[in-house]
Protein backbone atom coordinates (compact mmCIF):
# COMPACT_ATOMS: atom_id res chain seq x y z
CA UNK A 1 -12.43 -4.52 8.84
CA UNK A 2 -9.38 -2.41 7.20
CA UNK A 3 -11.18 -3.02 3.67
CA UNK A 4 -14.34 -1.83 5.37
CA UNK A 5 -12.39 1.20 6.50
CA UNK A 6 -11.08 1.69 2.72
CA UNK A 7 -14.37 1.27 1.35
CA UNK A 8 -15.84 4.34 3.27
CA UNK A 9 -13.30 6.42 2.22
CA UNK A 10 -12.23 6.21 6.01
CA UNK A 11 -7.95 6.26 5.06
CA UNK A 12 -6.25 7.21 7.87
CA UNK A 13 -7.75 4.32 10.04
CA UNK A 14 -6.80 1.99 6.76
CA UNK A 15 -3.57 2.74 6.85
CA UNK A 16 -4.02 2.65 11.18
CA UNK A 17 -5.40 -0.90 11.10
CA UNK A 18 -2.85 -2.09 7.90
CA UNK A 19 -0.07 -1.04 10.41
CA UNK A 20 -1.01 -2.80 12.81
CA UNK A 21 -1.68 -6.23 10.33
CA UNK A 22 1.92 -5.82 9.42
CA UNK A 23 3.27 -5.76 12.95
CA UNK A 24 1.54 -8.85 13.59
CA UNK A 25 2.58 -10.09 10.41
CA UNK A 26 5.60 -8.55 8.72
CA UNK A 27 5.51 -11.00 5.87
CA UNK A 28 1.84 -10.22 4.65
CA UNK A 29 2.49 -8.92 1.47
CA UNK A 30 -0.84 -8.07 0.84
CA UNK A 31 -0.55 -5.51 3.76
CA UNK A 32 1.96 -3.83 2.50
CA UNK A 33 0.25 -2.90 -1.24
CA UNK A 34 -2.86 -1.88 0.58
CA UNK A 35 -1.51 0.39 2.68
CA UNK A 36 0.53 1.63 -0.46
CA UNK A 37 -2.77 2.34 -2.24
CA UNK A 38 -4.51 4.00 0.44
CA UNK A 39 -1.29 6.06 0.95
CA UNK A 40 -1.66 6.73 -2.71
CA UNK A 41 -5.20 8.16 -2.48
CA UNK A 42 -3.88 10.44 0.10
CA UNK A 43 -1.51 11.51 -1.71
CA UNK A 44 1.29 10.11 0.11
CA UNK A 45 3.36 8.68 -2.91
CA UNK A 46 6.73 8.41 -1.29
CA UNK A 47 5.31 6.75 1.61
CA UNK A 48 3.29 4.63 -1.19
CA UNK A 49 6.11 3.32 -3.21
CA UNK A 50 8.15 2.70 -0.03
CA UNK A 51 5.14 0.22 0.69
CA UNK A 52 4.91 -1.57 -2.20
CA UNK A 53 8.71 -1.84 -2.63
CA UNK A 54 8.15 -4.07 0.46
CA UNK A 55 5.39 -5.45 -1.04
CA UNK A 56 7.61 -6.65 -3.88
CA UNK A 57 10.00 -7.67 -1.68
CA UNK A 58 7.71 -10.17 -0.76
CA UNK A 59 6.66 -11.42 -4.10
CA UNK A 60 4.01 -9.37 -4.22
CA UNK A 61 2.80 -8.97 -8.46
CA UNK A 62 0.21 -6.40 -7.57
CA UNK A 63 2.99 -4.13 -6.36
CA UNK A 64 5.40 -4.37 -8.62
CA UNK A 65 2.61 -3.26 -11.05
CA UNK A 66 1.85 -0.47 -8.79
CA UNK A 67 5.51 0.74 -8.89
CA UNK A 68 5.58 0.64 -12.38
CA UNK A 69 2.70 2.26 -13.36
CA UNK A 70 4.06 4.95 -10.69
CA UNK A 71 7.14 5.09 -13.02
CA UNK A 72 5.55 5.24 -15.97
CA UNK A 73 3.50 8.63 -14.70
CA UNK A 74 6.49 10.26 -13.52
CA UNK A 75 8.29 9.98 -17.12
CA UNK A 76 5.72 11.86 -18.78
């Protein structure tokens, strides 16, 4: 359902729907970088890398790719 949400472009229920995942499940990691891309596409890139921080946190690869590709843009 959230991915559906993504996939039309619909965001703000995205990130509604990935808030509620991680209150049900604090630990999904996966969760976490989602909701940091979709905060990404909305330009929300604070709110983004404070997401997949978490993300990392958790072990999360993905994320830690995310953060430094984030990085990497800012240095240029």
């Amino acid at each position: 359902m959230m991915m559906a949400k993504f996939d039309t472009e619909d965001y703000g229920s995205a990130i509604a729907d990935f808030d509620k995942a991680i209150i049900l499940n604090p630990n999904d990691s996966d969760s976490y970088s989602l909701r940091g891309n979709t905060k990404l596409l909305i330009v929300q890139t604070q709110s983004a890398c404070l997401d997949w921080h978490k993300a990392e946190e958790l072990l999360d690869k993905e994320a830690s790719s995310s953060l430094q590709n984030i990085v990497s843009d800012t240095e240029l």
